[in-house]
Protein backbone atom coordinates (compact mmCIF):
# COMPACT_ATOMS: atom_id res chain seq x y z
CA UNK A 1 60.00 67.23 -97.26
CA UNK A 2 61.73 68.70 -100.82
CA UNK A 3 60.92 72.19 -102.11
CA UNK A 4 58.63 72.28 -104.76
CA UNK A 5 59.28 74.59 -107.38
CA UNK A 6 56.32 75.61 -109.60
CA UNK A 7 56.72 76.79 -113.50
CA UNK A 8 54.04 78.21 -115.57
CA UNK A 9 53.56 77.59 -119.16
CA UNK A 10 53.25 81.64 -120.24
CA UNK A 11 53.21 81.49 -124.49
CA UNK A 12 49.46 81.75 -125.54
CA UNK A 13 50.71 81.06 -129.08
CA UNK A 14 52.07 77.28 -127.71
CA UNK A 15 48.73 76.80 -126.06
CA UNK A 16 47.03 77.69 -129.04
CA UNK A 17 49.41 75.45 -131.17
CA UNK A 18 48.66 72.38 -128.46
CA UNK A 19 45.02 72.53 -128.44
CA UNK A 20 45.30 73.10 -132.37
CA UNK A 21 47.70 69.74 -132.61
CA UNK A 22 44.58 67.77 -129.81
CA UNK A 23 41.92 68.65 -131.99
CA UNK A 24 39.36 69.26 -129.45
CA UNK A 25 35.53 68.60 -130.25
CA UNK A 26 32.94 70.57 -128.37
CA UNK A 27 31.56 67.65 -126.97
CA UNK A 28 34.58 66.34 -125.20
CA UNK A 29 34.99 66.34 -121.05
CA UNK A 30 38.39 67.35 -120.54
CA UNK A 31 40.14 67.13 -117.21
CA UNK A 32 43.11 69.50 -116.53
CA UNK A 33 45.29 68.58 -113.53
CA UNK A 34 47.17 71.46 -111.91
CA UNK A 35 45.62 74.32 -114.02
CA UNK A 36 47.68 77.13 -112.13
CA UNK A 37 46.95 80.34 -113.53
CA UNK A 38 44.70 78.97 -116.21
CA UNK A 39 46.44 80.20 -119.43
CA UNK A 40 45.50 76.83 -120.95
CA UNK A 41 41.84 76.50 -118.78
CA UNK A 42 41.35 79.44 -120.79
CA UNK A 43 42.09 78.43 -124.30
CA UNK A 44 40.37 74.78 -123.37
CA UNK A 45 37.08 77.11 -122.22
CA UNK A 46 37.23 78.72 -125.36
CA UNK A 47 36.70 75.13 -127.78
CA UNK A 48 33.33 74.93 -125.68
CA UNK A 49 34.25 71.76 -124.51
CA UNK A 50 33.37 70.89 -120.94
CA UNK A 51 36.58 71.75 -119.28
CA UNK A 52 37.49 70.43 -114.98
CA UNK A 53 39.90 71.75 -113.70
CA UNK A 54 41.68 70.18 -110.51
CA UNK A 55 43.79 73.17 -108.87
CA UNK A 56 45.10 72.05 -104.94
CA UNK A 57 47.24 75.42 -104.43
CA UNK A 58 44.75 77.81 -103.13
CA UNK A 59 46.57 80.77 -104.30
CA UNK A 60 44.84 80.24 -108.03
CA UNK A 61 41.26 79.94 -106.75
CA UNK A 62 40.02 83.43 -107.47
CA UNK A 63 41.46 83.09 -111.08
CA UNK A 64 40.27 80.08 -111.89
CA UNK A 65 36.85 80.79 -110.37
CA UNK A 66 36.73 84.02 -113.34
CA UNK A 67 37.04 81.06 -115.76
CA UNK A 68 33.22 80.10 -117.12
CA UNK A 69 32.54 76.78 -118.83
């Protein structure tokens, strides 16, 4: 099997200028595939939408777990 590299997406202000550009209502259900270290769960959390996040690498539980929606 291939090694997998992983890359995180670390610039709040490019999160903030993609959830700015989605225009996110409060309503919305929004599904988040491979949330890592949740810079982005974060911001999504934040629009008081109802944010799930899917996470298989065990290593980000805790984090994610901080994150209240």
């Amino acid at each position: 099997m291939a090694e997998q590299d992983i890359h995180f997406l670390e610039d709040e202000t490019v999160v903030k200028d993609m959830l700015e550009a989605l225009d996110i209502k409060p309503a919305e259900n929004i599904l988040e595939i491979g949330p890592g270290t949740g810079i982005i769960t974060k911001q999504l959390a934040a629009t008081s939408a109802k944010v799930t996040a899917v996470e298989i690498n065990n290593q980000f539980k805790e984090r994610l777990d901080s994150i209240n929606n």
